[in-house]
N, C-alpha and C. Protein backbone atom coordinates (compact mmCIF):
# COMPACT_ATOMS: atom_id res chain seq x y z
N UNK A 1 150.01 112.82 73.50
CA UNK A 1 150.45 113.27 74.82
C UNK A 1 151.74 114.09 74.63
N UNK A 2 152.03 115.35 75.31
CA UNK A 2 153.24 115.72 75.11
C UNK A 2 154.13 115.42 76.60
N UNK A 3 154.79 115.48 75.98
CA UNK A 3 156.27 114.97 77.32
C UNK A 3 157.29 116.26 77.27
N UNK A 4 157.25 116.79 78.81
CA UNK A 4 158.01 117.63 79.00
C UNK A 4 159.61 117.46 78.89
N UNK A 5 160.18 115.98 79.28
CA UNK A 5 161.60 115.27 78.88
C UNK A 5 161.76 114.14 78.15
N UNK A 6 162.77 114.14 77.52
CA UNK A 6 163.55 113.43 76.37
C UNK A 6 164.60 112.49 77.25
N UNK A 7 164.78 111.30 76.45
CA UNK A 7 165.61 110.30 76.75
C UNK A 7 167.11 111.28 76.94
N UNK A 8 167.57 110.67 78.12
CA UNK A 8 168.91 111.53 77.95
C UNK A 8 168.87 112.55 79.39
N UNK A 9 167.89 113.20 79.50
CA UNK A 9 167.70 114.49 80.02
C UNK A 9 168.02 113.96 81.79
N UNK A 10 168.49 114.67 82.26
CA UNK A 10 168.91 114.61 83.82
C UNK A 10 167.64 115.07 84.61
N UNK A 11 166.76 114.48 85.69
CA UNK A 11 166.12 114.96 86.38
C UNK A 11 166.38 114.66 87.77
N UNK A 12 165.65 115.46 88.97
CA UNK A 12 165.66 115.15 90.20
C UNK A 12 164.23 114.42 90.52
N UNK A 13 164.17 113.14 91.50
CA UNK A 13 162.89 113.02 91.93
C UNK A 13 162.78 114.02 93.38
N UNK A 14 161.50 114.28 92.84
CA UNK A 14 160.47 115.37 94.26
C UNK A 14 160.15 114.23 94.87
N UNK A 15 161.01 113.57 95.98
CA UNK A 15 160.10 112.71 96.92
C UNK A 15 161.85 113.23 98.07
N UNK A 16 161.08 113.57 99.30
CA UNK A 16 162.60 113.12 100.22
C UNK A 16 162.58 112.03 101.07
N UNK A 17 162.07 111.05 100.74
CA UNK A 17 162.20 110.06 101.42
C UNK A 17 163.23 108.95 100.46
N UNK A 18 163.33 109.26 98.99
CA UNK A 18 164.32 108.77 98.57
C UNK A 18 165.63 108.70 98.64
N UNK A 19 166.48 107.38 98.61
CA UNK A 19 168.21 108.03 99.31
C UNK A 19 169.08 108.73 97.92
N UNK A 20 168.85 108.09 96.64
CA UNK A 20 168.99 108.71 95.52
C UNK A 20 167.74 109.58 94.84
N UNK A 21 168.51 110.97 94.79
CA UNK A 21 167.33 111.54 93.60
C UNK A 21 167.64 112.48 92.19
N UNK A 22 169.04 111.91 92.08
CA UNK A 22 169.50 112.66 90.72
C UNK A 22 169.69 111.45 89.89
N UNK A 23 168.63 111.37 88.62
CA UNK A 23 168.63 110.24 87.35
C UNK A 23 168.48 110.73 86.54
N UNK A 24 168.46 109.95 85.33
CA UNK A 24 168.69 110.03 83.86
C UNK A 24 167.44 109.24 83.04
N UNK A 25 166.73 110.41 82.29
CA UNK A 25 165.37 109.82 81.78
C UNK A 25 166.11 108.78 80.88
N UNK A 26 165.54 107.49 80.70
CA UNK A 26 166.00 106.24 79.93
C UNK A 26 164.76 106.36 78.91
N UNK A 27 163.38 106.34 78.83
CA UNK A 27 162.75 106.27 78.06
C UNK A 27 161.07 107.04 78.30
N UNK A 28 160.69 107.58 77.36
CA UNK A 28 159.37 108.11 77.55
C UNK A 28 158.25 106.79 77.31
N UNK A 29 157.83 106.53 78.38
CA UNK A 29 156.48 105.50 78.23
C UNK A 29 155.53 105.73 77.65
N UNK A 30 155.18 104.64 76.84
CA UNK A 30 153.58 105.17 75.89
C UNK A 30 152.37 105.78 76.35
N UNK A 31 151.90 106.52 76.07
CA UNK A 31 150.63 107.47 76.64
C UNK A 31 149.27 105.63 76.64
N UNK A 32 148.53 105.93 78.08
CA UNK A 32 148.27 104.72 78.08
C UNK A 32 146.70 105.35 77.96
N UNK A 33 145.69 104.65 77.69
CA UNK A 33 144.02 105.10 77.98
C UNK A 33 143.57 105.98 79.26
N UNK A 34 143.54 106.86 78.96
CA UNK A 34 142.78 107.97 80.10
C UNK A 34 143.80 108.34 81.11
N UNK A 35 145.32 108.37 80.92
CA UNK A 35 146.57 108.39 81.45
C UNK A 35 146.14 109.98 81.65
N UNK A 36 146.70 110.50 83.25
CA UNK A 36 146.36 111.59 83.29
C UNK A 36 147.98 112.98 83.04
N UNK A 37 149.08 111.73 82.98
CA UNK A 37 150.19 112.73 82.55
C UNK A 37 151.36 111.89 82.43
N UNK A 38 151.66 111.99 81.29
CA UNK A 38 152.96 110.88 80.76
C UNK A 38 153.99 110.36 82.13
N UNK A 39 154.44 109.79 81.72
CA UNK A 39 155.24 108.64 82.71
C UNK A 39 156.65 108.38 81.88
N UNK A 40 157.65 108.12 82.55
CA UNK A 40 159.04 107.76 82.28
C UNK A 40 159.41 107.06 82.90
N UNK A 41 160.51 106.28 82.55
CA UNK A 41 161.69 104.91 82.67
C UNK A 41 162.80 105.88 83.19
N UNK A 42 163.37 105.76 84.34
CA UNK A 42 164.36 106.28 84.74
C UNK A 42 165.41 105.99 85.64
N UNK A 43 166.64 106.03 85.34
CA UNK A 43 167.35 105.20 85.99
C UNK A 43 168.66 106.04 86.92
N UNK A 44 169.24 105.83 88.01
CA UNK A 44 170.33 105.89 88.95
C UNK A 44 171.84 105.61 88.28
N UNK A 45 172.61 106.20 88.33
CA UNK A 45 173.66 105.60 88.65
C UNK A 45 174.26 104.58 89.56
N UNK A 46 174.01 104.82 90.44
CA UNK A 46 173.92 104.42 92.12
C UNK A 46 173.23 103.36 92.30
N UNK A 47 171.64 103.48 91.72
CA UNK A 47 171.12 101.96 91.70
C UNK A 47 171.04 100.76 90.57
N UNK A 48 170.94 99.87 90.89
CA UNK A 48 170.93 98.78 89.48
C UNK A 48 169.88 98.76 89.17
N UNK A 49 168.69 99.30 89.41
CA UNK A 49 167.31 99.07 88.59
C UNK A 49 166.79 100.31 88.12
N UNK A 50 165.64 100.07 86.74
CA UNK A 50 164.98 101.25 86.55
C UNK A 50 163.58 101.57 87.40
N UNK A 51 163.00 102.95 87.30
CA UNK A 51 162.21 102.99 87.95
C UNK A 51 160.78 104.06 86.86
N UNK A 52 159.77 104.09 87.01
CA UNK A 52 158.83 104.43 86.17
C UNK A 52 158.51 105.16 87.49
N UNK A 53 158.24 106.25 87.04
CA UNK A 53 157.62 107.81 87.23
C UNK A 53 156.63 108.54 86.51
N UNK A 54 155.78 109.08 86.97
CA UNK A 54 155.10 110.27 86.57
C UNK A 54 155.86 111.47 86.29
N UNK A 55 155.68 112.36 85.39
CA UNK A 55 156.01 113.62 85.02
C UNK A 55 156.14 114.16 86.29
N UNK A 56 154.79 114.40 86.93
CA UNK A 56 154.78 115.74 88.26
C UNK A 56 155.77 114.74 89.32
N UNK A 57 156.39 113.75 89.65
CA UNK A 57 157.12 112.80 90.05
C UNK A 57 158.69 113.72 90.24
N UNK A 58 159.22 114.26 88.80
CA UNK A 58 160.37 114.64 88.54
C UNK A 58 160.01 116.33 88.25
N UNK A 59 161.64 117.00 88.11
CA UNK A 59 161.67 118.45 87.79
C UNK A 59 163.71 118.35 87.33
N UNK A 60 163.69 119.31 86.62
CA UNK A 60 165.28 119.46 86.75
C UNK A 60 165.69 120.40 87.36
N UNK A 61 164.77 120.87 88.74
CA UNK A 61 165.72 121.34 89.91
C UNK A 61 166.68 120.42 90.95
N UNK A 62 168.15 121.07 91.22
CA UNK A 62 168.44 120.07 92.34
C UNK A 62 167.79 120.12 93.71
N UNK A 63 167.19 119.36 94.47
CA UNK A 63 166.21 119.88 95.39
C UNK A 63 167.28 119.15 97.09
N UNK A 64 167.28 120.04 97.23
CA UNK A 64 168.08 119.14 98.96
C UNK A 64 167.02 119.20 100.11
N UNK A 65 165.78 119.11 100.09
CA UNK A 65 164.95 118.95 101.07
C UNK A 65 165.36 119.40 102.49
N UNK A 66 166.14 120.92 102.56
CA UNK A 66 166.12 121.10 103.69
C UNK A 66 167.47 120.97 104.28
N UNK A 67 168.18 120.04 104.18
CA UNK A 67 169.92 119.52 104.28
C UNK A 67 170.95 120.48 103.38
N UNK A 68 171.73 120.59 104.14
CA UNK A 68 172.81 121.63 103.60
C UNK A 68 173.77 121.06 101.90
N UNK A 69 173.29 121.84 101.07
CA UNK A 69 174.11 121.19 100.18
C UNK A 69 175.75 121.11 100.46
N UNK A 70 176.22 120.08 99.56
CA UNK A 70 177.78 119.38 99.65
C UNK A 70 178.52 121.23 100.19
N UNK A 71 178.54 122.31 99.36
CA UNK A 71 179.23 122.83 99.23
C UNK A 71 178.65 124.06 100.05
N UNK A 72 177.92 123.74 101.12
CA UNK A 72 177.30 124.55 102.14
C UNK A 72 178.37 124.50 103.14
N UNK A 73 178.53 126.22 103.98
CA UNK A 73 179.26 125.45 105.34
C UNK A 73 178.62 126.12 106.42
N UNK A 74 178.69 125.50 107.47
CA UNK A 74 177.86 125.76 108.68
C UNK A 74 178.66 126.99 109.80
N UNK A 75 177.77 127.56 109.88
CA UNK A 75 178.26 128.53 110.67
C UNK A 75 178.06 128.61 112.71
């Protein structure tokens, strides 16, 4: 299986219903029987637990779903 990220690597999760979505890949999960696209261990700063993801799950864009980023100002 190839894996697009490496332990270490910073991603965003593509979901906006999450309140955190900037983490840190912790580990690439073993390619499992008929797995249709690698999976990762990934963890928060912010939260105390890890969380397992799909590849198409994450991207290393920062994504603000729409909401003005920090350093946006409103006119």
């Amino acid at each position: 299986m190839i894996y697009k990220y490496d332990a270490g690597d910073s991603v965003t999760v593509k979901d906006p219903r999450s309140l955190e979505t900037q983490f840190t890949v912790v580990q690439r999960m073993p390619g499992e029987y008929n797995a249709s696209e690698p999976r990762y261990k990934i963890k928060s700063e912010a939260e105390g637990f890890e969380r397992v993801v799909a590849e198409s799950a994450v991207c290393t864009e920062n994504l603000t779903w729409g909401f003005p980023s920090q350093g946006a100002k409103n006119h």
